[in-house]
N, C-alpha and C. Protein backbone atom coordinates (compact mmCIF):
# COMPACT_ATOMS: atom_id res chain seq x y z
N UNK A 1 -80.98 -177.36 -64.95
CA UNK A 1 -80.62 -175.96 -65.04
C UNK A 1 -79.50 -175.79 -66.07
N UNK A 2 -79.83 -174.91 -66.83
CA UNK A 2 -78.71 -174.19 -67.66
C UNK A 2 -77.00 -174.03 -67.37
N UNK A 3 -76.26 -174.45 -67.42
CA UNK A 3 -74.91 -174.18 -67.09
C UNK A 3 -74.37 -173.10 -67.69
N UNK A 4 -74.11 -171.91 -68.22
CA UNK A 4 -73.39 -170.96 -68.37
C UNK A 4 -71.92 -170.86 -68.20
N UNK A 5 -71.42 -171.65 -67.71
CA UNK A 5 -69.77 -171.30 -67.92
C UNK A 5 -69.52 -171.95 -69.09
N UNK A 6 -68.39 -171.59 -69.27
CA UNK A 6 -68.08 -172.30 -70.83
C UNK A 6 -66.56 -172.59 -70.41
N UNK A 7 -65.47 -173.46 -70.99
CA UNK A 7 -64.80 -173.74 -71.22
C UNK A 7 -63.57 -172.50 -71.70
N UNK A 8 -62.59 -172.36 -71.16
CA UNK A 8 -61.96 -171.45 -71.01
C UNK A 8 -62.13 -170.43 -69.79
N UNK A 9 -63.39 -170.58 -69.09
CA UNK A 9 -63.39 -168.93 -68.22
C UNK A 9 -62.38 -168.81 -67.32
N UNK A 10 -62.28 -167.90 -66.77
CA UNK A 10 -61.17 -167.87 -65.40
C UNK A 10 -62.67 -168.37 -64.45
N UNK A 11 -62.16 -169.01 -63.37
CA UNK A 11 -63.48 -169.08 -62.35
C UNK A 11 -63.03 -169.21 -60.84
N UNK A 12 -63.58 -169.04 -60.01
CA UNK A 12 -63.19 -168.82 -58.75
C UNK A 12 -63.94 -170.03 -57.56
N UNK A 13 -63.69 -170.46 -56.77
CA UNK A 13 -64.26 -171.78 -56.30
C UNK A 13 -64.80 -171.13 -54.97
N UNK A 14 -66.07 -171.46 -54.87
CA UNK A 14 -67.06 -170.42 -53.75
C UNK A 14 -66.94 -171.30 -52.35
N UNK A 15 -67.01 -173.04 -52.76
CA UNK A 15 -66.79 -173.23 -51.28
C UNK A 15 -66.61 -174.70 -51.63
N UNK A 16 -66.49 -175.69 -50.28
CA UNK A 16 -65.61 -176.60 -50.54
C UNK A 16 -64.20 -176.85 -50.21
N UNK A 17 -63.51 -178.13 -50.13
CA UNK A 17 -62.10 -178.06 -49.71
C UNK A 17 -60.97 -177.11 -50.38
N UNK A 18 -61.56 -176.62 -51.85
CA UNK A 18 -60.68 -175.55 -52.46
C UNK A 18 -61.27 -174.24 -52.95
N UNK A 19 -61.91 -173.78 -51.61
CA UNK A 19 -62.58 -172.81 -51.64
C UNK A 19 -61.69 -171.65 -51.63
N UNK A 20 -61.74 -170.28 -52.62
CA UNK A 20 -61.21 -169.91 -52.74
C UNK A 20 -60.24 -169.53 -53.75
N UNK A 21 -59.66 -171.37 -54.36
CA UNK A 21 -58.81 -171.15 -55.72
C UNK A 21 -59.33 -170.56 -57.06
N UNK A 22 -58.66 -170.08 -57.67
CA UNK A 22 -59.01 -169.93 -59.26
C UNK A 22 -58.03 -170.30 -60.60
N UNK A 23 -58.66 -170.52 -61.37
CA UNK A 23 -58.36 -171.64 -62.11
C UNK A 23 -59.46 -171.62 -63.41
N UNK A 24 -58.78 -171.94 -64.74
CA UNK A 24 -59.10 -171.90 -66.15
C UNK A 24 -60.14 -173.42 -66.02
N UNK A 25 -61.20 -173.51 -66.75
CA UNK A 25 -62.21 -174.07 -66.81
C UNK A 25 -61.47 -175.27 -67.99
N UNK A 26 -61.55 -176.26 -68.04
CA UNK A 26 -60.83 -177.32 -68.62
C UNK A 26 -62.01 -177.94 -69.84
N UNK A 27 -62.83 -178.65 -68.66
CA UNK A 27 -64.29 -179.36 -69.31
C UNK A 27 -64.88 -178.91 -69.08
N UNK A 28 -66.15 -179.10 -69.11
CA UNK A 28 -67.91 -178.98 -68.60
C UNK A 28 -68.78 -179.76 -69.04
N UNK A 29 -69.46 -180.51 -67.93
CA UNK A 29 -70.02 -181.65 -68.19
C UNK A 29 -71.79 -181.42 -68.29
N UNK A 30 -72.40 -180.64 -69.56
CA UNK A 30 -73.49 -180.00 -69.39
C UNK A 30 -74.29 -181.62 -68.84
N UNK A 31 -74.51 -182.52 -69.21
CA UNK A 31 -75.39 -183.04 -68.83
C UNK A 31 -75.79 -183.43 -67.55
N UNK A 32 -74.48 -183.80 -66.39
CA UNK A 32 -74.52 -183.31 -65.09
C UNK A 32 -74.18 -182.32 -64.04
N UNK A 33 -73.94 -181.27 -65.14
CA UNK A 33 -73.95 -180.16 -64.38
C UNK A 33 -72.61 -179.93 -63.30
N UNK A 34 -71.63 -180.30 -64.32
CA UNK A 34 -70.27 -180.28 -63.35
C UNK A 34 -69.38 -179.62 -64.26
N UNK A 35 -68.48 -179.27 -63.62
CA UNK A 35 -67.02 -178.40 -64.39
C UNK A 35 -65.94 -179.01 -63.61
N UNK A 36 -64.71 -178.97 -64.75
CA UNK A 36 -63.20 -179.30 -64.33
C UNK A 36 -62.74 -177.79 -64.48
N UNK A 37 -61.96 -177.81 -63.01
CA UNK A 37 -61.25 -176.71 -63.18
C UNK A 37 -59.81 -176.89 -62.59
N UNK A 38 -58.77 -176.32 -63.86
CA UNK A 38 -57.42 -176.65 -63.44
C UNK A 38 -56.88 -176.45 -61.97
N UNK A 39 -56.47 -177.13 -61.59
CA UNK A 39 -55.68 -177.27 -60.21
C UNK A 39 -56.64 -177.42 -59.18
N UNK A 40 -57.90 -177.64 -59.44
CA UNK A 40 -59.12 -177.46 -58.34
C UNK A 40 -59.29 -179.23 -58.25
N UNK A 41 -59.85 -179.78 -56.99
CA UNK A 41 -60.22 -180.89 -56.90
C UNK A 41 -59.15 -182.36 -57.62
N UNK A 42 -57.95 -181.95 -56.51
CA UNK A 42 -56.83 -183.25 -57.74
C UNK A 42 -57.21 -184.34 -56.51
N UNK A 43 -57.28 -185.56 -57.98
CA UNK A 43 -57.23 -186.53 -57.17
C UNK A 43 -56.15 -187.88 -57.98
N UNK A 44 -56.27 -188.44 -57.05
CA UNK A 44 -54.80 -189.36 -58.05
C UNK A 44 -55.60 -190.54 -58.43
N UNK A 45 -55.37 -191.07 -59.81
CA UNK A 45 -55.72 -192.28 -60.86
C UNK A 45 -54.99 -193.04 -60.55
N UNK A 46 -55.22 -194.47 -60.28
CA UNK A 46 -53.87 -195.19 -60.28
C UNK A 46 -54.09 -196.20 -61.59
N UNK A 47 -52.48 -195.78 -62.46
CA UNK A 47 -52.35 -196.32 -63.68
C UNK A 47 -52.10 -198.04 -63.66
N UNK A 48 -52.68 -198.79 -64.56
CA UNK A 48 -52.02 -200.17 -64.53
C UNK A 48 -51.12 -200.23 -65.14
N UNK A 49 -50.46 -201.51 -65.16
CA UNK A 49 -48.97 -201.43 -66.36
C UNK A 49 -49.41 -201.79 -67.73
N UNK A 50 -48.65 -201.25 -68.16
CA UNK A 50 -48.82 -201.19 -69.61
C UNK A 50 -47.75 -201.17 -70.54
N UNK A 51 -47.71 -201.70 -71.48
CA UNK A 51 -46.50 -201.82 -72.88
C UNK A 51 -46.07 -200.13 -72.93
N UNK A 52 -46.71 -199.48 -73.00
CA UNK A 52 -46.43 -198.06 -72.69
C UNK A 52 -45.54 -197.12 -71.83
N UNK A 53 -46.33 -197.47 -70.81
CA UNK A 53 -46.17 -197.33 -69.35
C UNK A 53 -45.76 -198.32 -68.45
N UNK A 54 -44.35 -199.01 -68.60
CA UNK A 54 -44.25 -200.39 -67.86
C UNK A 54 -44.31 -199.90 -66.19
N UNK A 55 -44.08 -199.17 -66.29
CA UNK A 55 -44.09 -198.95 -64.20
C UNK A 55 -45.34 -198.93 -64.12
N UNK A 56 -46.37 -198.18 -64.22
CA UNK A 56 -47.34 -197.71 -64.13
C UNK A 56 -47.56 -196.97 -63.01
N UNK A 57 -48.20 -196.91 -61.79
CA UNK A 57 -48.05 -195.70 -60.93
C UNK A 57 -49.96 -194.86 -60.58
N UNK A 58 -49.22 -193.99 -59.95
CA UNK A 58 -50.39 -193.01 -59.99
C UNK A 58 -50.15 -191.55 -60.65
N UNK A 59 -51.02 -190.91 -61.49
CA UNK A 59 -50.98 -189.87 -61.71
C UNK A 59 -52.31 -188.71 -61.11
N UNK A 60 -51.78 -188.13 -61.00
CA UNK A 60 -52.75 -186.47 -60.00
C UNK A 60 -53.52 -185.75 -61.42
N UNK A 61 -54.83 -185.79 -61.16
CA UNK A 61 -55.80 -185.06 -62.32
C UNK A 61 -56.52 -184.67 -61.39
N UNK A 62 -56.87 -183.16 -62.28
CA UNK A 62 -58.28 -183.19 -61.82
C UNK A 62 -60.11 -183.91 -61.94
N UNK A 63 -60.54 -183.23 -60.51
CA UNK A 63 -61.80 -184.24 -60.81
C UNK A 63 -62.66 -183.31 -60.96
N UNK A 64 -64.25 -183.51 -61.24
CA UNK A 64 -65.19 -182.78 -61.20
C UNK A 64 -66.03 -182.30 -60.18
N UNK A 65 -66.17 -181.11 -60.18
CA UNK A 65 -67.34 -180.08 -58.90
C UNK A 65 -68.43 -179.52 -59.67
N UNK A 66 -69.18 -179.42 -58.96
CA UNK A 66 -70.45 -178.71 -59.08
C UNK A 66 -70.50 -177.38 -60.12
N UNK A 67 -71.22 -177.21 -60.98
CA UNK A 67 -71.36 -175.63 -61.27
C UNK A 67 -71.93 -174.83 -60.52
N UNK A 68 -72.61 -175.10 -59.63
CA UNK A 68 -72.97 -174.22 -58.68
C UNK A 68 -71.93 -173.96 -57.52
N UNK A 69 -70.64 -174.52 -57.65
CA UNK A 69 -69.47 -174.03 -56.52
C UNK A 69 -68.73 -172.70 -57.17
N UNK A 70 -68.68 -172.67 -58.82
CA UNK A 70 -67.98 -171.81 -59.30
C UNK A 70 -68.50 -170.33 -59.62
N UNK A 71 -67.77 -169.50 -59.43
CA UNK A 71 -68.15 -168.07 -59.82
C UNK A 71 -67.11 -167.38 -61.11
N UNK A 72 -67.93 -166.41 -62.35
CA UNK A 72 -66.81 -166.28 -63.22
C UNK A 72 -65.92 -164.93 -62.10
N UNK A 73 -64.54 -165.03 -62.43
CA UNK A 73 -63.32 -164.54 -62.02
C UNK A 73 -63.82 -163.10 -62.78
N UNK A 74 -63.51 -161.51 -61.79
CA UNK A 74 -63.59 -160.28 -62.99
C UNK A 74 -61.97 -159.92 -62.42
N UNK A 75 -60.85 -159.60 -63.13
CA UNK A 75 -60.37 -159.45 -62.83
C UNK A 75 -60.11 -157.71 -62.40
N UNK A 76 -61.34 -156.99 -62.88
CA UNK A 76 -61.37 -155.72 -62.79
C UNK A 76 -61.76 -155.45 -61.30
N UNK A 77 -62.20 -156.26 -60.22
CA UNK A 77 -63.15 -156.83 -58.95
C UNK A 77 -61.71 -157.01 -58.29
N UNK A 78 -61.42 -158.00 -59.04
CA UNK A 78 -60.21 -158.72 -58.22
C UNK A 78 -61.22 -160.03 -57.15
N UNK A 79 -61.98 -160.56 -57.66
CA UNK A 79 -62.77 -161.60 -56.96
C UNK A 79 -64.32 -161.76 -57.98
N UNK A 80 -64.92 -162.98 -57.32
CA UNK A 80 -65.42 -164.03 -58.31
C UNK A 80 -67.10 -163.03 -58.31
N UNK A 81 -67.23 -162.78 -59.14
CA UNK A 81 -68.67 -162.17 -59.25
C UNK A 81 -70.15 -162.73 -59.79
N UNK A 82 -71.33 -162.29 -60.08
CA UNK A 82 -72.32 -162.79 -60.94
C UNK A 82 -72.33 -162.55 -62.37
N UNK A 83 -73.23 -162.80 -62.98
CA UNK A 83 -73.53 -162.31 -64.34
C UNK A 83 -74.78 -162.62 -65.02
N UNK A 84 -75.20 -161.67 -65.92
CA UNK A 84 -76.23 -161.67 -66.26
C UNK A 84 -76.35 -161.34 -68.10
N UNK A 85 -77.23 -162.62 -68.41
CA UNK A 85 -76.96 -162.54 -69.86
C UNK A 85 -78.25 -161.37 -70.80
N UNK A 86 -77.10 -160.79 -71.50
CA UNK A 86 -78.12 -159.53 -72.49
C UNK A 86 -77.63 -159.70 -73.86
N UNK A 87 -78.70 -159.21 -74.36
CA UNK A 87 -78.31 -158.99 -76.03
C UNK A 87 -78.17 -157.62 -76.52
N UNK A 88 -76.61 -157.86 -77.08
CA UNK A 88 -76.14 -156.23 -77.35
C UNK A 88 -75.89 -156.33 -78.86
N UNK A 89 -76.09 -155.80 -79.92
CA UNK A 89 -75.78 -155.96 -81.10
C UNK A 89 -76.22 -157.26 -81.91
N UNK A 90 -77.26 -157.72 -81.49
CA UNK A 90 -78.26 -158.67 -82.12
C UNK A 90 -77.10 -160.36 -81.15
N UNK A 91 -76.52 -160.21 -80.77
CA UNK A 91 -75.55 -161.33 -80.04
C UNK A 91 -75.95 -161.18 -78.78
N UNK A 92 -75.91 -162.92 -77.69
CA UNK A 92 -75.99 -162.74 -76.63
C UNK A 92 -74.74 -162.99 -76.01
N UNK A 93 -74.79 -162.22 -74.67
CA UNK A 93 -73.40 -161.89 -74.21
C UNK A 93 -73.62 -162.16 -72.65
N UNK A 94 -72.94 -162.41 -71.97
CA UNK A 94 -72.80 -162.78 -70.49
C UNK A 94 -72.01 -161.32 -69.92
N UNK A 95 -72.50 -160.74 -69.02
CA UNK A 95 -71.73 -159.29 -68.10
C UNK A 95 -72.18 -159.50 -67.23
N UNK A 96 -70.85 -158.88 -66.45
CA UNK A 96 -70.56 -158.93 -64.94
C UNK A 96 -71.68 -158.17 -64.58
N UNK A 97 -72.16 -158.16 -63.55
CA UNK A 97 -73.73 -158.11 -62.75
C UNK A 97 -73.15 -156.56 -61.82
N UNK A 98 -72.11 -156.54 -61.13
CA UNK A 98 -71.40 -155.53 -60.92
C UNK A 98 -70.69 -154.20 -61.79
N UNK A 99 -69.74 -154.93 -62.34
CA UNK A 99 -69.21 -153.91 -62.89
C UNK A 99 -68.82 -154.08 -64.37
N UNK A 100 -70.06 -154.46 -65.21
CA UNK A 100 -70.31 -154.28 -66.35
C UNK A 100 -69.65 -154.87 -67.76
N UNK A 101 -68.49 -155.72 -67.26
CA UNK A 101 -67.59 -156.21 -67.82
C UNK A 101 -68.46 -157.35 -68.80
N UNK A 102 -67.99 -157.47 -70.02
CA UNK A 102 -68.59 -158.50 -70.85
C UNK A 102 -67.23 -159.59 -71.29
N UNK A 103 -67.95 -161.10 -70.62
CA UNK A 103 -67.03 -161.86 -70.48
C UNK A 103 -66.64 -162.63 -72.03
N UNK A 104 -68.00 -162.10 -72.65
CA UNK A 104 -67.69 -163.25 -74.02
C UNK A 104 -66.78 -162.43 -75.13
């Protein structure tokens, strides 16, 4: 299936342990169909030592979820809506399914 979010959106997390948050779209992993979204899904790396990094440690990143958990953010809604892609002026464009908003 097609992924449609793109990198940058605001997006809203539909369900899951951080169901609810929203958060700027980081990556997107079209080929499995996953998205990073800031502050959504942290999990901690643990670093080895390194000439760099002599302590080394753990650091907190995010991980990847589903595109089908995320919804784009309207902020005109005030909550995570659908969308539906049209061509307006020979360009295709993604709008809110509700209230008409064009996200691109």
């Amino acid at each position: 299936m097609a992924l449609r979010i793109k990198r940058g959106d605001v997006v809203v997390v539909r369900s899951g342990a951080d169901k609810g948050k929203t958060g700027k779209v980081i990556r997107v992993e079209v080929a499995t169909g996953r998205v990073v979204v800031e502050g959504v899904n942290l999990q901690y790396k643990h670093m080895k030592r390194t000439q760099q990094n002599p302590k080394g440690g753990r650091v907190r990143r995010e991980g990847p979820i589903d595109g089908s958990k995320v919804m784009l953010w309207s902020e005109k809604l005030g909550k995570g809506q659908r969308f539906r892609v049209e061509t307006r002026e020979g360009k295709r464009v993604r709008v809110g399914a509700k209230d008409g908003v064009v996200f691109d």
